[in-house]
C-alpha atoms as a PDB file:
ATOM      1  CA  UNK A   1     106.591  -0.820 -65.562  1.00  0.00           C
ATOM      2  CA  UNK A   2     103.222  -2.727 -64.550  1.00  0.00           C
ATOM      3  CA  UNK A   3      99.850  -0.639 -64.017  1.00  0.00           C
ATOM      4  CA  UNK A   4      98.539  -1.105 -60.155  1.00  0.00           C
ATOM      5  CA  UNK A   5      95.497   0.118 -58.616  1.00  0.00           C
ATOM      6  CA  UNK A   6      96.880   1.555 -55.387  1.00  0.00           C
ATOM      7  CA  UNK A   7     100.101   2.448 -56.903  1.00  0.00           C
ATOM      8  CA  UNK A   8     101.931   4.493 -59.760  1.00  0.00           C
ATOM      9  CA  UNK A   9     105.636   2.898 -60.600  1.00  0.00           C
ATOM     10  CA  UNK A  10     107.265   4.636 -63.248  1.00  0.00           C
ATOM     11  CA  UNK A  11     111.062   4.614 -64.734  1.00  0.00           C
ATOM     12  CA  UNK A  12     113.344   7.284 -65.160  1.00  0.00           C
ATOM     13  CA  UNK A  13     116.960   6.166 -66.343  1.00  0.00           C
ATOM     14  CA  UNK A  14     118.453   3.712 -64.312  1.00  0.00           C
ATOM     15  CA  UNK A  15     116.153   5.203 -60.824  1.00  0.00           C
ATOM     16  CA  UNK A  16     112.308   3.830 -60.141  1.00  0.00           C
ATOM     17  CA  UNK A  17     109.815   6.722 -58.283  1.00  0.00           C
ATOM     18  CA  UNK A  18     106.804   3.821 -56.697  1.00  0.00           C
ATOM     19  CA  UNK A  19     104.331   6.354 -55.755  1.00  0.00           C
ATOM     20  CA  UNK A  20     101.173   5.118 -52.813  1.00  0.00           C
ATOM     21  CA  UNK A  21      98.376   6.826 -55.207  1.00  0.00           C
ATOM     22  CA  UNK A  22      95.373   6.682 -52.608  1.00  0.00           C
ATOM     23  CA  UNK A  23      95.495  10.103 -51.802  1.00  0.00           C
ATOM     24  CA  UNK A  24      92.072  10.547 -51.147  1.00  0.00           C
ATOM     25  CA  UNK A  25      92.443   8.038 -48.813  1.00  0.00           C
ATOM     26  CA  UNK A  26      95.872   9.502 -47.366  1.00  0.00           C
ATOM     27  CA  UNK A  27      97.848   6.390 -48.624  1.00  0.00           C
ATOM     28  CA  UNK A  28      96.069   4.390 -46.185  1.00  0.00           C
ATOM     29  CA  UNK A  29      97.351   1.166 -46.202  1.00  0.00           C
ATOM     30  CA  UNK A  30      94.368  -1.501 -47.749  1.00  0.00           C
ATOM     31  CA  UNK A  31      95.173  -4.835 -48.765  1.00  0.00           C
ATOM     32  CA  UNK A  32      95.382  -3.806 -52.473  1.00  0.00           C
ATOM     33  CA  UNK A  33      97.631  -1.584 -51.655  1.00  0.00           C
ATOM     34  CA  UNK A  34      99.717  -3.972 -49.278  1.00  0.00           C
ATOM     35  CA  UNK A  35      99.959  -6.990 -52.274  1.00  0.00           C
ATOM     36  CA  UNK A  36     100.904  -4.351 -54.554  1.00  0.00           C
ATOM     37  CA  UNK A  37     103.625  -3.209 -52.664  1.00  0.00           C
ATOM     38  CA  UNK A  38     105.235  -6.366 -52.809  1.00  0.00           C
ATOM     39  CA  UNK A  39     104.378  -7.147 -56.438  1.00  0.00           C
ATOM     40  CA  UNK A  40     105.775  -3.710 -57.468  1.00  0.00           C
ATOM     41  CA  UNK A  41     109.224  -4.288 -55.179  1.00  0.00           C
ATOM     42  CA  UNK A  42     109.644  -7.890 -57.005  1.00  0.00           C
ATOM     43  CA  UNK A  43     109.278  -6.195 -60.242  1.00  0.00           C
ATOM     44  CA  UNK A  44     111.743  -3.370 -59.965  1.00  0.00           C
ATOM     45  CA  UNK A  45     114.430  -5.768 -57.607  1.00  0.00           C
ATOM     46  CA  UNK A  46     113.873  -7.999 -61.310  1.00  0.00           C
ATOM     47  CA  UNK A  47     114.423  -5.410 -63.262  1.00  0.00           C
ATOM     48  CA  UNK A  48     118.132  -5.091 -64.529  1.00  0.00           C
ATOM     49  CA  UNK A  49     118.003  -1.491 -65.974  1.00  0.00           C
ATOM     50  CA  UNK A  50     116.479  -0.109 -61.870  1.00  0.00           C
ATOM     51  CA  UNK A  51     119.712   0.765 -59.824  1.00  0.00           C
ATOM     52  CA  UNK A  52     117.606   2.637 -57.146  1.00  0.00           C
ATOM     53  CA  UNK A  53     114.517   2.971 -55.994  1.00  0.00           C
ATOM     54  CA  UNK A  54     112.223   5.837 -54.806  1.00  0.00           C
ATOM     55  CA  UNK A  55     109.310   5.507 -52.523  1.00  0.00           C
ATOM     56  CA  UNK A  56     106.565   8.272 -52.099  1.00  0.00           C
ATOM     57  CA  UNK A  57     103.304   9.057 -51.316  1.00  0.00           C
ATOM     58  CA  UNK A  58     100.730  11.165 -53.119  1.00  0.00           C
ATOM     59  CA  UNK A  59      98.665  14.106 -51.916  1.00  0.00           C
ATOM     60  CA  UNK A  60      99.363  15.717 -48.609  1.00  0.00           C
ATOM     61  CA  UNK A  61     100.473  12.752 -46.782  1.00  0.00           C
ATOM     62  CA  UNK A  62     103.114  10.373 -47.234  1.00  0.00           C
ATOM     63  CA  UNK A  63     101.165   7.284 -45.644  1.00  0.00           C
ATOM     64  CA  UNK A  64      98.311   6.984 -42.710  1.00  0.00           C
ATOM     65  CA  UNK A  65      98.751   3.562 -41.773  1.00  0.00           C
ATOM     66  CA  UNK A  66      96.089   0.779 -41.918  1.00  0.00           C
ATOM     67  CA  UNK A  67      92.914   1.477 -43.609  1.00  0.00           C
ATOM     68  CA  UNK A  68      91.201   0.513 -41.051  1.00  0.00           C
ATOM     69  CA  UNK A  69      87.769  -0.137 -42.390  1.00  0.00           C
ATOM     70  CA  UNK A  70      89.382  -2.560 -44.630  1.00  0.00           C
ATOM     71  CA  UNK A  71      90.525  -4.765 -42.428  1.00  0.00           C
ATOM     72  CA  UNK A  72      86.983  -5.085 -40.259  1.00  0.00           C
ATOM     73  CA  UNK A  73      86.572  -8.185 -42.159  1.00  0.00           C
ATOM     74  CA  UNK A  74      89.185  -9.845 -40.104  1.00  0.00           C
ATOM     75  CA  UNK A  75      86.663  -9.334 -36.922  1.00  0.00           C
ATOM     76  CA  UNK A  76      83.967 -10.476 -38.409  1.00  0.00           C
ATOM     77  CA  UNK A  77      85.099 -14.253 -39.356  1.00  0.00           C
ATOM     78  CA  UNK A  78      82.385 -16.740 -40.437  1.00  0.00           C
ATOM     79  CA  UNK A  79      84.744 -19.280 -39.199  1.00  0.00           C
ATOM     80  CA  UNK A  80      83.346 -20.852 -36.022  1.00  0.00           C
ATOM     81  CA  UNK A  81      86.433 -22.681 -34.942  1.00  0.00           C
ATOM     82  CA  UNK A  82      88.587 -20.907 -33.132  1.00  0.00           C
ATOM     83  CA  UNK A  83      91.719 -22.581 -33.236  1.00  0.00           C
ATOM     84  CA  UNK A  84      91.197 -21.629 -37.108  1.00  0.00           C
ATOM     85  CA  UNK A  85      89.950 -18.680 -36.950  1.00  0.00           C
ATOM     86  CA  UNK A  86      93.457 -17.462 -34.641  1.00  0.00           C
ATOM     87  CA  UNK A  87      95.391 -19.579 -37.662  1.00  0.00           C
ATOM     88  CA  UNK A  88      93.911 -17.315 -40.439  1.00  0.00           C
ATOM     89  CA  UNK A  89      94.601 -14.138 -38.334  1.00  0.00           C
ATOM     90  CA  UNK A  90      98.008 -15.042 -38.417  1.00  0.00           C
ATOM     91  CA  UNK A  91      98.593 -16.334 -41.664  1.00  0.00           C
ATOM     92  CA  UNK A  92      97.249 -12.727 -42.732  1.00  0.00           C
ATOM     93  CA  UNK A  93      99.988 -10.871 -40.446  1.00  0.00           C
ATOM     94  CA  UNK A  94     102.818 -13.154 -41.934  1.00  0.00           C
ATOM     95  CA  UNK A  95     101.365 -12.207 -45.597  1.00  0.00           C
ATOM     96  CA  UNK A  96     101.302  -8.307 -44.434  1.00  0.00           C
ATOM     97  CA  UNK A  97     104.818  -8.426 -42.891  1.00  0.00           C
ATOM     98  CA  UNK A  98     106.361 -10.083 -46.292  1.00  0.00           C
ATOM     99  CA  UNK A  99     104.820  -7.200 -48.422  1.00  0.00           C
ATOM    100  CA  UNK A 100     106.926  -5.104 -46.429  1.00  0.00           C
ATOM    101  CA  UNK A 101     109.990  -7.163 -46.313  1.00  0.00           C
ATOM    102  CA  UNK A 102     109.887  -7.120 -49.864  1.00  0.00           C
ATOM    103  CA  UNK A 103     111.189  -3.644 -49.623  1.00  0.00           C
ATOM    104  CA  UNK A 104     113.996  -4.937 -47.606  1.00  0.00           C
ATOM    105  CA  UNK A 105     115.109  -7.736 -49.195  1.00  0.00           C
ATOM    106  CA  UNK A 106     115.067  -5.458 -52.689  1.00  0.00           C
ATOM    107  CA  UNK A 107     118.967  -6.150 -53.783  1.00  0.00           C
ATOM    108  CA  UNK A 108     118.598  -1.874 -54.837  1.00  0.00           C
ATOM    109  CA  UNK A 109     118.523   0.682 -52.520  1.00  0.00           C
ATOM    110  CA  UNK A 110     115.250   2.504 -51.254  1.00  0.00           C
ATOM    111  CA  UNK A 111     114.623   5.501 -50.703  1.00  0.00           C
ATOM    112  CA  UNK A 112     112.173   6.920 -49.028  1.00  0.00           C
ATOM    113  CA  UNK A 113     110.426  10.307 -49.490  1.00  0.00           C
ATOM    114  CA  UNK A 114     108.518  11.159 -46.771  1.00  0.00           C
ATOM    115  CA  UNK A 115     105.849  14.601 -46.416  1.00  0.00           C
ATOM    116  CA  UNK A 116     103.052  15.125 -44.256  1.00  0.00           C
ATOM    117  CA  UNK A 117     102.218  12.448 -41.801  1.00  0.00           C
ATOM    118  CA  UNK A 118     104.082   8.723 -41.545  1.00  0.00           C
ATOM    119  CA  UNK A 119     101.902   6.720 -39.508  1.00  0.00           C
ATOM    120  CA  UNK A 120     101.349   3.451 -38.182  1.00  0.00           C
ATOM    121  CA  UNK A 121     101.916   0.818 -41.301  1.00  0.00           C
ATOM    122  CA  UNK A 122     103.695   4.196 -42.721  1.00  0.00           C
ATOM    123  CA  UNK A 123     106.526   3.589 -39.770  1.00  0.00           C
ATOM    124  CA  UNK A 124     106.391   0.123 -40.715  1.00  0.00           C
ATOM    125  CA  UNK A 125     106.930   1.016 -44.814  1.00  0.00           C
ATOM    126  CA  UNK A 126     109.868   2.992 -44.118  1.00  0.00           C
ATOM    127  CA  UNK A 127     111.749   1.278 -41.444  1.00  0.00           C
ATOM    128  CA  UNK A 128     112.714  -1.178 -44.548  1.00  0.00           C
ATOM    129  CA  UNK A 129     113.929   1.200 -46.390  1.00  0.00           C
ATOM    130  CA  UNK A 130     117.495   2.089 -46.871  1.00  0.00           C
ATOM    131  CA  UNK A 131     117.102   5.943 -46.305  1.00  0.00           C
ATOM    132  CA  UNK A 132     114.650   8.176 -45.512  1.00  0.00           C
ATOM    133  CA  UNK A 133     114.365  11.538 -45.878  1.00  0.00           C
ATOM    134  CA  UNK A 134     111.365  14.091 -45.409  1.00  0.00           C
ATOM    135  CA  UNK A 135     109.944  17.725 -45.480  1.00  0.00           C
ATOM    136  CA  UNK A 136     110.368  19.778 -42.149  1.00  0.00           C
ATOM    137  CA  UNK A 137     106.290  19.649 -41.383  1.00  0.00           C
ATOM    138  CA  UNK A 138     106.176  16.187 -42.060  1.00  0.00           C
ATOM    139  CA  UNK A 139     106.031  13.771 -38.739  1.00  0.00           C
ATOM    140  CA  UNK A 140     106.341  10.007 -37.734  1.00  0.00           C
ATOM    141  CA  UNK A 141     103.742   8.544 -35.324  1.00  0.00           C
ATOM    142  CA  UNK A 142     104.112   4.950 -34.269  1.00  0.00           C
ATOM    143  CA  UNK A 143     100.067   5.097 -33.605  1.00  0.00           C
ATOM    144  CA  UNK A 144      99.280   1.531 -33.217  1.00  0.00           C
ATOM    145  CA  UNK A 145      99.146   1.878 -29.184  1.00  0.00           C
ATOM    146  CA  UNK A 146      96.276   4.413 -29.472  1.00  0.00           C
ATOM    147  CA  UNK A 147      94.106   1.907 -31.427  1.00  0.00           C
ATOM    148  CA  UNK A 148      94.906  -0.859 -28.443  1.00  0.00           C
ATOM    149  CA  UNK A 149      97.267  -2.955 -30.510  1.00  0.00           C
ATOM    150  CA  UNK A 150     100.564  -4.238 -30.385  1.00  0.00           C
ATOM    151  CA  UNK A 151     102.630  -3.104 -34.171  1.00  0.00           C
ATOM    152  CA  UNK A 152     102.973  -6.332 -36.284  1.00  0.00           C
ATOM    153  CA  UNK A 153     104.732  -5.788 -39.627  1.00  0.00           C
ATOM    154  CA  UNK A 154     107.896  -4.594 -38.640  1.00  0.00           C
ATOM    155  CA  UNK A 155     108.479  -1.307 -36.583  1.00  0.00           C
ATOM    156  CA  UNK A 156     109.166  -2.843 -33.438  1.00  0.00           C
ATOM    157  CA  UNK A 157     111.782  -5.347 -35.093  1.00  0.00           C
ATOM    158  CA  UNK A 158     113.531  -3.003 -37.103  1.00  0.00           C
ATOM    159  CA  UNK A 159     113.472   0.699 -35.722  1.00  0.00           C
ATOM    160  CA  UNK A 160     115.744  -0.101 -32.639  1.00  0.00           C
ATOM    161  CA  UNK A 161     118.651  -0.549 -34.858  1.00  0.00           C
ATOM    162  CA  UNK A 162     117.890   2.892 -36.516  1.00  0.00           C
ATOM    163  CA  UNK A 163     117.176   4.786 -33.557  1.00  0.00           C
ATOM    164  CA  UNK A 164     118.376   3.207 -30.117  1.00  0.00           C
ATOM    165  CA  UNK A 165     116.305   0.948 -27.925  1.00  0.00           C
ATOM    166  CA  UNK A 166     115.283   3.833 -25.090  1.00  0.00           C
ATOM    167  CA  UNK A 167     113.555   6.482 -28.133  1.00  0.00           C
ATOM    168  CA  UNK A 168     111.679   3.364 -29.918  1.00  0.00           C
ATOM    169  CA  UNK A 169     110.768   2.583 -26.095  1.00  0.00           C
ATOM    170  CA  UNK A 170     108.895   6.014 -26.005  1.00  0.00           C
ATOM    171  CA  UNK A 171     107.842   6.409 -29.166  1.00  0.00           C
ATOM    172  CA  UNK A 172     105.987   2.732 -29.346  1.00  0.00           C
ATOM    173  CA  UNK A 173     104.552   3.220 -25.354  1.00  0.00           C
ATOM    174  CA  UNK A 174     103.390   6.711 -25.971  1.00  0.00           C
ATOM    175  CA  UNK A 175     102.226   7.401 -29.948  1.00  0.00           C
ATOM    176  CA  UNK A 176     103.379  10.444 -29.809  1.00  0.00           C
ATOM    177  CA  UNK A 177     104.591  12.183 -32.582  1.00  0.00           C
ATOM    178  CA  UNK A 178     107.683  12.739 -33.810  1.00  0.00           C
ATOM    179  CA  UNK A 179     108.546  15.910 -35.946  1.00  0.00           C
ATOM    180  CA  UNK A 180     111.241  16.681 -38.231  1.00  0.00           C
ATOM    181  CA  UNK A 181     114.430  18.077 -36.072  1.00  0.00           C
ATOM    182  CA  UNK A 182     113.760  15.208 -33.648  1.00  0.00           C
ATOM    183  CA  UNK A 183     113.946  12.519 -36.370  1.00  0.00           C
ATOM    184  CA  UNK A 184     117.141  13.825 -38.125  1.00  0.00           C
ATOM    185  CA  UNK A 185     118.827  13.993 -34.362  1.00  0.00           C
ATOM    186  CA  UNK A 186     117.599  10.475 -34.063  1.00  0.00           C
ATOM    187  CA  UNK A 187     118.513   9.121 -37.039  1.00  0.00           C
ATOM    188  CA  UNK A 188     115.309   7.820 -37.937  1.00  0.00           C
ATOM    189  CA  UNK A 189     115.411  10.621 -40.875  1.00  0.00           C
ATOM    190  CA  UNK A 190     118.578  11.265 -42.599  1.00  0.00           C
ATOM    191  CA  UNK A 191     118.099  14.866 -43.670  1.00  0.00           C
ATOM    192  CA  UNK A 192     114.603  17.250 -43.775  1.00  0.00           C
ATOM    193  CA  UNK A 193     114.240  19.701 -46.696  1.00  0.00           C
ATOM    194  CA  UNK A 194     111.866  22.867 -46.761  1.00  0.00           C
ATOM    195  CA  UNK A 195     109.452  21.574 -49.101  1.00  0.00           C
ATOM    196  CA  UNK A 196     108.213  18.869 -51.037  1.00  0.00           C
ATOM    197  CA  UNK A 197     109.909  20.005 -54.128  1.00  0.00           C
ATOM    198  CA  UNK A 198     113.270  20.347 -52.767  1.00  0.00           C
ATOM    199  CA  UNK A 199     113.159  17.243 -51.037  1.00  0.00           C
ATOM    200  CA  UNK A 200     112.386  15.782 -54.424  1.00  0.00           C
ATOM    201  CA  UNK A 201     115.111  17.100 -56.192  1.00  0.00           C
ATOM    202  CA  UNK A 202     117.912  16.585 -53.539  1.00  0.00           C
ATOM    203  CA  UNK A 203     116.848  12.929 -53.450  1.00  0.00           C
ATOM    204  CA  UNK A 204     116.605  12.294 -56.917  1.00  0.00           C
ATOM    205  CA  UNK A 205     120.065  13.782 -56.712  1.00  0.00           C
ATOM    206  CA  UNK A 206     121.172  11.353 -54.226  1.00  0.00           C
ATOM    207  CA  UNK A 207     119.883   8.569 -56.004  1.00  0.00           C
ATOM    208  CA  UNK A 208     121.535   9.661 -59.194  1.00  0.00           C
ATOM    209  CA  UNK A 209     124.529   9.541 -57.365  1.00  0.00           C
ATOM    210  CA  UNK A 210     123.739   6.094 -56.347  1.00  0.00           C
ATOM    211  CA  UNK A 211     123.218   4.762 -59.565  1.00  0.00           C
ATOM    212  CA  UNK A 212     126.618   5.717 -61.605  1.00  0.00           C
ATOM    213  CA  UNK A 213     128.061   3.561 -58.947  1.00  0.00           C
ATOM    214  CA  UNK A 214     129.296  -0.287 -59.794  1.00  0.00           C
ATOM    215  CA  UNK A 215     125.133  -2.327 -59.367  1.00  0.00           C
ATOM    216  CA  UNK A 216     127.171  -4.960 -58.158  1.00  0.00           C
ATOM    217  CA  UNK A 217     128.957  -3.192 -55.347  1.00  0.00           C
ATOM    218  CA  UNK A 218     126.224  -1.473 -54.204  1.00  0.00           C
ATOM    219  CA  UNK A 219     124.317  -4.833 -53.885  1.00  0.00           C
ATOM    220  CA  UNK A 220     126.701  -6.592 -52.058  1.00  0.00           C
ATOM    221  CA  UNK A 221     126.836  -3.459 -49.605  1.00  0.00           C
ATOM    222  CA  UNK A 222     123.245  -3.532 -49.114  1.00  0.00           C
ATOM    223  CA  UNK A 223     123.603  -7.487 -48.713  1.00  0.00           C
ATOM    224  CA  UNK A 224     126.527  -6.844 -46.037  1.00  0.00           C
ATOM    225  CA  UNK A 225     124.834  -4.197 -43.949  1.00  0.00           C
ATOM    226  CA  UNK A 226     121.623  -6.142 -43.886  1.00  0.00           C
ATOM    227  CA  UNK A 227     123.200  -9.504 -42.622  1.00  0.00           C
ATOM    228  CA  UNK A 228     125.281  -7.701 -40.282  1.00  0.00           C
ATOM    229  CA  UNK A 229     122.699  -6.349 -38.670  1.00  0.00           C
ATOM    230  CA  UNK A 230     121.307  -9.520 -37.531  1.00  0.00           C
ATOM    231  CA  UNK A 231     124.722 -11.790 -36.932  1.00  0.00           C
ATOM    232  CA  UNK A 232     127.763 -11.263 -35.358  1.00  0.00           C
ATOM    233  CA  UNK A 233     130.810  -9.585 -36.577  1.00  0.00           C
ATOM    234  CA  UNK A 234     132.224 -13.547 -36.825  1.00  0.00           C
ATOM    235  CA  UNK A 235     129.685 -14.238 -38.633  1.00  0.00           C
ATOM    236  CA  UNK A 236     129.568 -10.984 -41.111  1.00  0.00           C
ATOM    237  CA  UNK A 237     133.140 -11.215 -41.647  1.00  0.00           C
ATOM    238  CA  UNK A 238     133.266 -14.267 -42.778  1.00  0.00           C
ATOM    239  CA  UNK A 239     130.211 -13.806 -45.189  1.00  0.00           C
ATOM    240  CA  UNK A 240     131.976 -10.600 -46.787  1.00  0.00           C
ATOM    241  CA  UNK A 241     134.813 -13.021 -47.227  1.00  0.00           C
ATOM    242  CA  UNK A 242     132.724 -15.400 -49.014  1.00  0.00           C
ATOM    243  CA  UNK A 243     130.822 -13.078 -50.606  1.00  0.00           C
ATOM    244  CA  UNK A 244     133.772 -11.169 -52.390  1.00  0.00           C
ATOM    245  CA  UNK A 245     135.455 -14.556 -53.244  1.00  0.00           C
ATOM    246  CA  UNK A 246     132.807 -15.083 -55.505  1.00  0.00           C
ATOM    247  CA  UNK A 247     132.357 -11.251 -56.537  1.00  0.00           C
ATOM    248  CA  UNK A 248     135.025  -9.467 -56.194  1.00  0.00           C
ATOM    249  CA  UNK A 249     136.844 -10.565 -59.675  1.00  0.00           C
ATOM    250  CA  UNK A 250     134.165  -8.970 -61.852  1.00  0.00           C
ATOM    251  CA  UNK A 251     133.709  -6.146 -65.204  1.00  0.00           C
ATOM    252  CA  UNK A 252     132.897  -3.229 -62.560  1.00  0.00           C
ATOM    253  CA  UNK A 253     136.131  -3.553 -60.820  1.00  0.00           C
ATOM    254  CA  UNK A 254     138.041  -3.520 -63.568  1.00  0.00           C
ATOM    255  CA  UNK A 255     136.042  -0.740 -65.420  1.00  0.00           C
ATOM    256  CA  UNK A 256     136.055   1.321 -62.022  1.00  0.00           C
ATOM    257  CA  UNK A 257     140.133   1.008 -61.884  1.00  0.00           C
ATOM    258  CA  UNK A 258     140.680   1.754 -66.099  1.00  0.00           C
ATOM    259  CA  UNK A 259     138.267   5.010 -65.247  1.00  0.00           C
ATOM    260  CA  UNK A 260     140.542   6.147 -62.440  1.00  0.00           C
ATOM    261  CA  UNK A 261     143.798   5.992 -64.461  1.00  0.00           C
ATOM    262  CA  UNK A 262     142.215   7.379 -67.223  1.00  0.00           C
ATOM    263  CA  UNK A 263     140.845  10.491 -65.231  1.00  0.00           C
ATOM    264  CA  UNK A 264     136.881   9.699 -66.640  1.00  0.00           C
ATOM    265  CA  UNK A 265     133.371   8.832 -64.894  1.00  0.00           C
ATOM    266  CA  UNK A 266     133.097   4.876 -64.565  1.00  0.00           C
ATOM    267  CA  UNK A 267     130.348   3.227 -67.017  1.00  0.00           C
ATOM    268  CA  UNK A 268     128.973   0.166 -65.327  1.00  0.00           C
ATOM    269  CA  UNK A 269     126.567  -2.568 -67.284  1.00  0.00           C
ATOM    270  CA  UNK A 270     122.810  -3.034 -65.828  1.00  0.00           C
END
């Protein structure tokens, strides 16, 4: 795995932990830390021996959003056009947002283990992920609203289909926060755990499980539930029917099938 400033990737078997490693900082999001992001997801999506992936955060907090101080050099423009000037601001937003989709569009599952406080860009990390999970003091805080600006990389566009249009209503108008038992009720978590270390182990558990599954199955699911999402069930249907046409006929089904009849755990290639 590649060494990043901002980061720590390692491999473990067939599962890859990406750690945000500015704990000093409280994983605040600088740009560094936002091209590495999307650097390290290419890598491991790349990577044919990574069946799942792990996302965490270092120190006391999982993530505290923008570092703010790194981005005062987007106020401070020496361009003195202003058409330009507005072109460059948004060429920078698109470049932030496609970090982040880069989690997304990862063909593995991501997971997502959250302590302390998930804020701002934090929402905006984890919304792409597949699953989260966190401690029971740890909290989510859409906090962009408080600092007079509208979210931009993602939270807005992809939390109502985790958590129902009213709640992300609230939660994006207000900034309030929202702690543990509320986010399991609301989906937006999928489970809280005591402490950090338990939460560790039950998700490295989970995404053991993951793993000894067919990598081709699991991709396609991933594939189906993120195009369904955004099309109609037409639409998805017909894609599924496409997409199994050309996948369906492979080594993992018929591995999976000679496992059952033969009363043993299914090997599947990389």
């Amino acid at each position: 795995m590649s060494e990043f400033q901002t980061l720590a990737l390692q491999q473990e078997g067939a599962i890859a932990t990406l750690t945000l490693n500015r704990p000093e900082k409280a994983n605040a999001l600088n740009m560094r830390m936002w091209e590495e992001l999307g650097q390290a997801m290419a890598q491991v999506d790349a990577e044919e021996s990574v069946r799942v992936v792990i996302i965490q955060g270092a120190g006391k907090h999982f993530c505290s959003g923008i570092d703010l101080m790194d981005f005062s050099a987007v106020f401070n423009s020496k361009i003195k056009c202003e058409g330009r000037k507005r072109e460059q601001l948004r060429q920078m937003i698109i470049k932030l947002q496609n970090c982040l989709t880069a989690i997304e569009t990862c063909r593995k599952p991501v997971i997502a283990a959250i302590q302390g406080g998930c804020i701002g860009g934090g929402v905006d990390l984890v919304a792409c992920c597949d699953m989260r999970y966190m401690t029971t003091d740890a909290y989510f805080q859409i906090k962009e609203i408080d600092i007079g600006m509208t979210a931009d990389v993602g939270t807005l566009q992809r939390l109502p289909y985790i958590i129902g249009d009213g709640l992300m209503r609230e939660l994006s108008y207000t900034g309030r926060k929202v702690q543990a038992e509320e986010a399991v009720a609301s989906g937006l978590a999928n489970r809280a755990y005591n402490d950090r270390d338990q939460m560790q182990t039950e998700v490295h558990a989970l995404a053991e499980s993951i793993a000894a599954k067919s990598p081709l199955a699991i991709r396609g699911t991933k594939e189906m539930l993120k195009y369904t999402r955004d099309h109609t069930v037409a639409d998805s249907l017909n894609y599924v029917a496409t997409w199994n046409a050309a996948m369906l006929i492979s080594e993992d089904i018929q591995e999976a099938m000679m496992a059952q009849m033969q009363k043993r755990a299914p090997v599947f290639k990389d």
